[in-house]
Protein backbone atom coordinates (compact mmCIF):
# COMPACT_ATOMS: atom_id res chain seq x y z
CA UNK A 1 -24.30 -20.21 -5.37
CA UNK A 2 -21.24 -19.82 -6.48
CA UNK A 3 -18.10 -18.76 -4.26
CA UNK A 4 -16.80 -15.08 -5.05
CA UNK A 5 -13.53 -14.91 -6.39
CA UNK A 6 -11.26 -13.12 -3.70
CA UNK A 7 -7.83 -12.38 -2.33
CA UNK A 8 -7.01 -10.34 0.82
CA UNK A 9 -3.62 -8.53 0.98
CA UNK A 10 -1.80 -6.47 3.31
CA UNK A 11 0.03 -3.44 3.05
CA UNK A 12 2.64 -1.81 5.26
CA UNK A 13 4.82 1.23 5.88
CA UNK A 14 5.94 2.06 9.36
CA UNK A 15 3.26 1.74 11.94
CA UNK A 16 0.45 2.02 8.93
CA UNK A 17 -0.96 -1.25 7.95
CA UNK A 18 -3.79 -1.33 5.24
CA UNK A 19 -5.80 -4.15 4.64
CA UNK A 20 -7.12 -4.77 1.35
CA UNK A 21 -9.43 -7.04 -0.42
CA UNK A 22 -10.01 -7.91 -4.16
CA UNK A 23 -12.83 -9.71 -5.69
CA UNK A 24 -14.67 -9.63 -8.55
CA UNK A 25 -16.92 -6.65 -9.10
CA UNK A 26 -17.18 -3.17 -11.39
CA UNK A 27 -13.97 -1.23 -10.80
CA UNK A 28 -14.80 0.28 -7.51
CA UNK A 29 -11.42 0.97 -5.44
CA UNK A 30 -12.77 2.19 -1.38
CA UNK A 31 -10.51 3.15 1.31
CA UNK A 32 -12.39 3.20 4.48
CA UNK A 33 -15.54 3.16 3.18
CA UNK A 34 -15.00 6.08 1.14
CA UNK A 35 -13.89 5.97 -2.97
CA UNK A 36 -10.02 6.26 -3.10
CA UNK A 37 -10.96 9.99 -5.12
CA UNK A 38 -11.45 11.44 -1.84
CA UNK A 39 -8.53 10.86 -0.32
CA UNK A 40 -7.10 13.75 1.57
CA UNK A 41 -4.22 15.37 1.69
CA UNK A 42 -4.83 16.03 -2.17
CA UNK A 43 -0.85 16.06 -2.90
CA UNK A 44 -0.98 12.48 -1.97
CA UNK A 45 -3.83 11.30 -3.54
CA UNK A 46 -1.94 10.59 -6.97
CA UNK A 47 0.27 8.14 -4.98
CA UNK A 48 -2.48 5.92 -3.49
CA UNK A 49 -3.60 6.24 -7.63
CA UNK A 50 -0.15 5.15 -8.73
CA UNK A 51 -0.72 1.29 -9.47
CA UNK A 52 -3.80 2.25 -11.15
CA UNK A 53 -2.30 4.81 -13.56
CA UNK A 54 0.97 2.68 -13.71
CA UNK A 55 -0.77 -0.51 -14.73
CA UNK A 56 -4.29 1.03 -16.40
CA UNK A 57 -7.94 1.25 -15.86
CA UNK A 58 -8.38 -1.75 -17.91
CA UNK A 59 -6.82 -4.17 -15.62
CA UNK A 60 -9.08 -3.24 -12.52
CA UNK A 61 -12.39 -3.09 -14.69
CA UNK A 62 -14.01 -6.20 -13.52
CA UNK A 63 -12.08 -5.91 -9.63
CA UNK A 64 -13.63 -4.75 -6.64
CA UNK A 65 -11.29 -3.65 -3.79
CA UNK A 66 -11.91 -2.39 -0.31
CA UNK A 67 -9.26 -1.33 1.93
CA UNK A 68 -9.39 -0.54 5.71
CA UNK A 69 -6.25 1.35 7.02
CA UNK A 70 -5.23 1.96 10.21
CA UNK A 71 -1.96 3.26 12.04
CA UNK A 72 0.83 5.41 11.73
CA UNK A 73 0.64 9.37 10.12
CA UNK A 74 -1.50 10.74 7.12
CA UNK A 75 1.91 9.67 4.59
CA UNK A 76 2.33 6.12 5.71
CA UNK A 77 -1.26 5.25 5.68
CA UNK A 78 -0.73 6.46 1.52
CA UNK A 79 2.00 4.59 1.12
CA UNK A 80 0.92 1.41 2.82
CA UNK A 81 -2.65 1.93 0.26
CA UNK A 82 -0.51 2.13 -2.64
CA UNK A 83 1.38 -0.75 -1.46
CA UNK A 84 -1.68 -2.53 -0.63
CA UNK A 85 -3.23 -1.99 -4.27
CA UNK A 86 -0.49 -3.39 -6.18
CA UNK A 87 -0.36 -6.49 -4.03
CA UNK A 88 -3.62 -7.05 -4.33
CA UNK A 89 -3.59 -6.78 -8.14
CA UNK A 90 -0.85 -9.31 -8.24
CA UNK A 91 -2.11 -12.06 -6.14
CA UNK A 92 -5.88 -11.88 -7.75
CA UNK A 93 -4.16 -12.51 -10.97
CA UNK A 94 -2.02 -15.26 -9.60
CA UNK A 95 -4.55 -17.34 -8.24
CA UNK A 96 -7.62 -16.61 -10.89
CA UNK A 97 -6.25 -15.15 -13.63
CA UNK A 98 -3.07 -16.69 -15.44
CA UNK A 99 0.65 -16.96 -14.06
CA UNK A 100 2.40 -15.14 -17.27
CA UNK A 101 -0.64 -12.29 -16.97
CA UNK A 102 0.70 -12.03 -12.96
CA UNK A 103 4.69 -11.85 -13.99
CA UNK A 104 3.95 -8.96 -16.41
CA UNK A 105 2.38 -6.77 -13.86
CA UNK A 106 4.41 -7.74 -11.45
CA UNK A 107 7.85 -6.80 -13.26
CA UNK A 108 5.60 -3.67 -14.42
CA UNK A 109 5.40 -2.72 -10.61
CA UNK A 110 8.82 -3.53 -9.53
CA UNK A 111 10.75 -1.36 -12.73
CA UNK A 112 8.57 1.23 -11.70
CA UNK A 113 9.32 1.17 -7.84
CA UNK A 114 10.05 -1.16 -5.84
CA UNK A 115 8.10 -0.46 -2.55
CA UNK A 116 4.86 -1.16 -4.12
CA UNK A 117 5.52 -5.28 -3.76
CA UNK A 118 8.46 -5.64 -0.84
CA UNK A 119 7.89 -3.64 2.67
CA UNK A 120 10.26 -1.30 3.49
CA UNK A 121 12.06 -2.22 6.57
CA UNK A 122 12.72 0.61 8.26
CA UNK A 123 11.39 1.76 11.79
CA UNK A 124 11.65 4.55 14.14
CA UNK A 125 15.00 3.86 16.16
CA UNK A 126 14.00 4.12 19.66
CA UNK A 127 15.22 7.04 22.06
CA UNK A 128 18.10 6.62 24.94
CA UNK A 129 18.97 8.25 27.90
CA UNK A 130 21.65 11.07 27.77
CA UNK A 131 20.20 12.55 25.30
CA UNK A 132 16.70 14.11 23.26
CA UNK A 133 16.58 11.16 20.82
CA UNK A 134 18.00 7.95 19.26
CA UNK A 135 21.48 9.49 18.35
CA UNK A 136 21.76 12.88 19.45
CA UNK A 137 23.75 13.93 23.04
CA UNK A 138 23.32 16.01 25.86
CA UNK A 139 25.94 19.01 25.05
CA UNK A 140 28.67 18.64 27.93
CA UNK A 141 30.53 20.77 29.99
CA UNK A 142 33.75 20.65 31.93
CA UNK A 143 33.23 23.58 34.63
């Protein structure tokens, strides 16, 4: 038998990290089990569909990926799907596909935003003393 063609990925955005994994297959995109249709909130669905509709149905046709997501809020889990997606995309066509195939959805991705391929490397700054959060001061008072 044959070994499948695969590539695991991961996405991240915050505390959310989303695992995903492309092989060969039918078109089906799952996000915990579930297809990526019924993701909730609804307002953020179209961004987990973003690298689909940016790229087109075409290029996942024969692609199976299954994501498992964990961490952070209900937005960052989106955004580190999406992120996941597009990464996946790129590195199944690097290493089974052809390298000038991989550079043209790659630049696709990246002059449409950036995020999708690099992490975004901002955290939560932590809280200090003297105050209710990272920046922000007890008021004072001189009497």
């Amino acid at each position: 038998m044959p070994e499948a063609q695969s590539v695991q990925v991961f996405g991240k955005k915050k505390t959310a990290t989303a695992c995903a994994f492309a092989k060969q297959g039918r078109g089906l995109i799952k996000v915990n089990g579930q297809p990526i249709e019924n993701i909730e909130p609804e307002c953020l669905r179209l961004k987990a569909f973003e690298p689909v509709l940016i790229l087109g149905q075409d290029k996942f046709a024969n692609l199976d990926i299954r994501i498992r997501v964990k961490g952070g809020g209900m937005t960052a889990q989106i955004y580190a799907i999406r992120s996941a997606i597009a990464k996946s995309i790129v590195a199944y066509y690097a290493k089974y596909v052809d390298e000038s195939a991989k550079n043209e959805l790659r630049a696709t991705l990246l002059a449409y935003d950036r995020n999708l391929l690099v992490a975004d490397p901002r955290r939560r700054e932590p809280k200090k003393y003297g105050g209710r959060g990272a920046r922000s001061r007890f008021q004072k008072s001189y009497r």
